[in-house]
Protein backbone atom coordinates (compact mmCIF):
# COMPACT_ATOMS: atom_id res chain seq x y z
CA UNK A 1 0.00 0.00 0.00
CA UNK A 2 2.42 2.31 1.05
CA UNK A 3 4.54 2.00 -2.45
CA UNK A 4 1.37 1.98 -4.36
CA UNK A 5 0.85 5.42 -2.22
CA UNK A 6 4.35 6.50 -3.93
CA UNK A 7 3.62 5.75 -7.44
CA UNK A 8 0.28 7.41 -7.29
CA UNK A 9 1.47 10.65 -5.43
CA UNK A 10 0.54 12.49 -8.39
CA UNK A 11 -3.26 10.98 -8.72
CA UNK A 12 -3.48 12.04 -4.85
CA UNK A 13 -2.36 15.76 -4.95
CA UNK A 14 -5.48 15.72 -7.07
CA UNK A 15 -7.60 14.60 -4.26
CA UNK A 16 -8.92 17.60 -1.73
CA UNK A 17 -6.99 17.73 1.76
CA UNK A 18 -9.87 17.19 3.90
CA UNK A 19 -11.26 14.33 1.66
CA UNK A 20 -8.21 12.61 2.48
CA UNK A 21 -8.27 13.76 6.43
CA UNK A 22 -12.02 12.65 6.56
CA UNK A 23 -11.49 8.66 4.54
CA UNK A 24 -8.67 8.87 7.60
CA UNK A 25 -10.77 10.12 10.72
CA UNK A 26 -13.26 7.63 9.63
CA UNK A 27 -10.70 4.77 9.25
CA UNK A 28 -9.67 5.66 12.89
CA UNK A 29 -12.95 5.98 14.65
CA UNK A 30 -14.13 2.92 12.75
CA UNK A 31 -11.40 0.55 14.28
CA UNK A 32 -11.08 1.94 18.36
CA UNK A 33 -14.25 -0.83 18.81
CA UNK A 34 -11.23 -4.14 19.10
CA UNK A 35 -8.98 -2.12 21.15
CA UNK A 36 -8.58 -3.56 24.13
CA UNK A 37 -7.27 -0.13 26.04
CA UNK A 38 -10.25 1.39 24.85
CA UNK A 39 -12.49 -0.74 26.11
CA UNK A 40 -10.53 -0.78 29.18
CA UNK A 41 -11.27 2.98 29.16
CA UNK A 42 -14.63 2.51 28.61
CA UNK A 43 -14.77 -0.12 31.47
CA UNK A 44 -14.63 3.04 33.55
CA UNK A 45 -17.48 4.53 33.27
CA UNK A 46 -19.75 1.15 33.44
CA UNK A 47 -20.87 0.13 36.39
CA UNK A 48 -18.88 -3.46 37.61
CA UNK A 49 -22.13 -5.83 37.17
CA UNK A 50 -22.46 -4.40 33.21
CA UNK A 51 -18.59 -5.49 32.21
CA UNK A 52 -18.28 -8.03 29.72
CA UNK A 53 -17.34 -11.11 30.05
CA UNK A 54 -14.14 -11.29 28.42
CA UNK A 55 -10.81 -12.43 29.91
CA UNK A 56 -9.03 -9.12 30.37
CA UNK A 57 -11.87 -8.13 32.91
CA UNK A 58 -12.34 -11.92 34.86
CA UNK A 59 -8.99 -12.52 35.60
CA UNK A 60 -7.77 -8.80 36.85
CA UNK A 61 -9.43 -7.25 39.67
CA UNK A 62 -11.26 -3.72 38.96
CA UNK A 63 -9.08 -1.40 41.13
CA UNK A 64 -5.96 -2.55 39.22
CA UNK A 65 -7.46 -1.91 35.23
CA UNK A 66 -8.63 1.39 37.01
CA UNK A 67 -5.13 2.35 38.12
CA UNK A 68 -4.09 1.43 34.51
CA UNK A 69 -6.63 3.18 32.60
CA UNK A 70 -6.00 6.15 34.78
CA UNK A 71 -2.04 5.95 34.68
CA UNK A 72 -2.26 5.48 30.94
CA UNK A 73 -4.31 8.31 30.18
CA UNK A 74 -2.53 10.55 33.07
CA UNK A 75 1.10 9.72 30.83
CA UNK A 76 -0.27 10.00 27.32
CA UNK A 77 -1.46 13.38 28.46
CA UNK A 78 1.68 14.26 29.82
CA UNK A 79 3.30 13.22 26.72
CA UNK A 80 1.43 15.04 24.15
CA UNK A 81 1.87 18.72 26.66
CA UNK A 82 5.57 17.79 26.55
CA UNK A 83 5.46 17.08 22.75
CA UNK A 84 2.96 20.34 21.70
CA UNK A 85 4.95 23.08 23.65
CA UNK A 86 8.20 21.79 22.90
């Protein structure tokens, strides 16, 4: 794909910027449902008796994907402040 990409750079200047930033948005939004940190995330906001039954959730306890999910998100925040006012 990505050398295809190269050999049709010329075809793709042809195609509008936020065509190309919308196909890509899409892409993204469309594939967060099989990530498991996601769901993790999501896992917050549910109460305990609504999780799914799914091995990530039976075999660890609550409080320690909480600390995760919250220790993830804390450090990827972090990050991106560091990165943006470099």
């Amino acid at each position: 794909m990505v050398g295809l990409s190269v050999l049709l750079a010329s075809w793709l200047e042809l195609v509008p910027f936020a065509v190309l930033f919308g196909v890509f948005l899409y892409m993204g939004v469309s594939s967060i449902n099989g990530i498991q940190m996601f769901d993790r995330i999501m896992l917050l906001f549910m109460p305990v008796k609504h999780h799914p039954q799914v091995s990530y959730v039976r075999r660890v306890r609550t409080e320690k994907t909480t600390m995760c999910c919250r220790l993830f998100i804390t450090l990827s925040y972090n990050i991106a402040v560091v990165i943006l006012f470099r």
